[in-house]
Protein backbone atom coordinates (compact mmCIF):
# COMPACT_ATOMS: atom_id res chain seq x y z
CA UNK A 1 -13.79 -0.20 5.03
CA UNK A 2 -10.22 1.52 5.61
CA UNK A 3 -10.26 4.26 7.80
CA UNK A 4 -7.16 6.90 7.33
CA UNK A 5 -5.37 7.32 10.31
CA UNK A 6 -3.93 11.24 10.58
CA UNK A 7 -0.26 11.85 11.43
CA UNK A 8 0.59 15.03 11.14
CA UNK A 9 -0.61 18.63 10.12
CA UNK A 10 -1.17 19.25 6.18
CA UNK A 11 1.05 21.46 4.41
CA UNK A 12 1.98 23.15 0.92
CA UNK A 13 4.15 20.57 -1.28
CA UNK A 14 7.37 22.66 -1.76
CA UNK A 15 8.20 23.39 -5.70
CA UNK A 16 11.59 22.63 -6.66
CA UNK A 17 13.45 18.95 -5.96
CA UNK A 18 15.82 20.89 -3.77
CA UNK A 19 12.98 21.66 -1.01
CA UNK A 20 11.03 18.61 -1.65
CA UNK A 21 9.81 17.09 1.91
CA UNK A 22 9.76 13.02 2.90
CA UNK A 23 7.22 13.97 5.20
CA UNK A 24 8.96 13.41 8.16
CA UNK A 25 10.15 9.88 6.87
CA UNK A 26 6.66 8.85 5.80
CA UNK A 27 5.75 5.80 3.82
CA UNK A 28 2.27 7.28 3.49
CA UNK A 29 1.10 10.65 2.13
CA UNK A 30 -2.26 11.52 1.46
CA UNK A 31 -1.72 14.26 -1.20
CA UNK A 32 -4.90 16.91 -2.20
CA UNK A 33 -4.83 19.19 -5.72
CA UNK A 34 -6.95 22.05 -3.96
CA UNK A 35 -6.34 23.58 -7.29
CA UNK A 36 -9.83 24.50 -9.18
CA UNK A 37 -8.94 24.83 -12.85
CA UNK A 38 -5.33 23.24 -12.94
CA UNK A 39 -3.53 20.17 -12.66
CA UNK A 40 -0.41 19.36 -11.22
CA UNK A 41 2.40 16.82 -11.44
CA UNK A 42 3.87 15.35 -8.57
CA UNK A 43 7.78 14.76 -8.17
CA UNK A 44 9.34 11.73 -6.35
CA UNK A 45 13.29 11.93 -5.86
CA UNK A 46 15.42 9.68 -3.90
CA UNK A 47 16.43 12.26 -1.87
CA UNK A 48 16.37 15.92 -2.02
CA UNK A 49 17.64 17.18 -5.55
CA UNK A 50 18.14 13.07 -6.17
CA UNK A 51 17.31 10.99 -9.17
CA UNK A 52 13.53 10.96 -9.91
CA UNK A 53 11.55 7.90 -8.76
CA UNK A 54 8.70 8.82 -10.84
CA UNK A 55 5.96 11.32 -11.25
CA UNK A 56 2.20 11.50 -12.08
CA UNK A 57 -0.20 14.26 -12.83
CA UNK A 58 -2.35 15.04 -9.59
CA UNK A 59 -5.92 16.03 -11.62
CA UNK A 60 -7.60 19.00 -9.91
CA UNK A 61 -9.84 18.65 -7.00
CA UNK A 62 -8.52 15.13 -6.59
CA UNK A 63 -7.33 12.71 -3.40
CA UNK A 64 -4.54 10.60 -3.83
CA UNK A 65 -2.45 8.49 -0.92
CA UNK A 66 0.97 7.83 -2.63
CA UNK A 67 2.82 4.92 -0.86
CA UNK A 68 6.85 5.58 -1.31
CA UNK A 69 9.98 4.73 0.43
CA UNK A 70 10.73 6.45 3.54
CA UNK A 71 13.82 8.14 2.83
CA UNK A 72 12.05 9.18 -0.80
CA UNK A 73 11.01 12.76 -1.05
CA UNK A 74 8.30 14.44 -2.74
CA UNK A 75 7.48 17.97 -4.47
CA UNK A 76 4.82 19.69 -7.31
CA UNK A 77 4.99 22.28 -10.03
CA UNK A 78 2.31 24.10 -7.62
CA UNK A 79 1.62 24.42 -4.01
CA UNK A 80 -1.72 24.10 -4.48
CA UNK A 81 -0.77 20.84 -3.99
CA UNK A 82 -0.92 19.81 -0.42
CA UNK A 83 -0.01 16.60 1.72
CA UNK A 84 0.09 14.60 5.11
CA UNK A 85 1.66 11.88 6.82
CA UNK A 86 -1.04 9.51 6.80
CA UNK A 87 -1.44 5.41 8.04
CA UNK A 88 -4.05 3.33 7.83
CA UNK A 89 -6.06 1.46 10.49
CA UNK A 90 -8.04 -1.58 10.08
C-alpha cells in the first residue's frame, strides 16, 4: 500500500496561466475538484504564461496526484480546484 506523504498546506489552483503555481517546485501534486456539480480542466505550462504541457478534465468530487516537471506550473478554469505538494513513502 502507498501511503501519501504531506508537504505543504492545500490551496486554491489560481485561474489564468499567468498566476499558475509549480507548487513550490513540486514534482508531486495531489489535486482535489471540491466542485459538486462541475468539472474542471487542469492547465500545465512550462512556466508561468509558457507553452502548454497538456491538460485534462479534473471530474467533480475526484482525487488526482499529477506527476510533472519541477519547474512546470499548473492552473484550472475554477478554484474549486485545489492542490498540494505531495511525496510518497513506501
Amino acid at each position: 500500500m502507498s501511503r501519501t506523504l504531506i508537504k505543504a498546506a492545500e490551496a486554491q489552483l489560481p485561474t489564468t496561466t499567468g498566476t499558475a503555481t509549480s507548487f513550490s517546485s513540486a514534482t508531486a501534486v495531489r489535486l482535489v475538484n471540491t466542485a459538486s456539480g462541475a468539472d474542471y480542466l487542469v492547465t500545465v505550462v512550462e512556466t508561468q504564461s509558457g507553452t502548454v504541457v497538456g491538460s485534462f478534465t479534473m471530474p467533480r468530487g475526484t482525487v488526482e496526484v499529477l506527476e510533472k516537471q519541477s519547474s512546470h506550473c499548473v492552473f484550472s478554469a475554477n478554484n474549486a480546484v485545489k492542490g498540494a505538494q505531495v511525496g510518497f513513502t513506501n
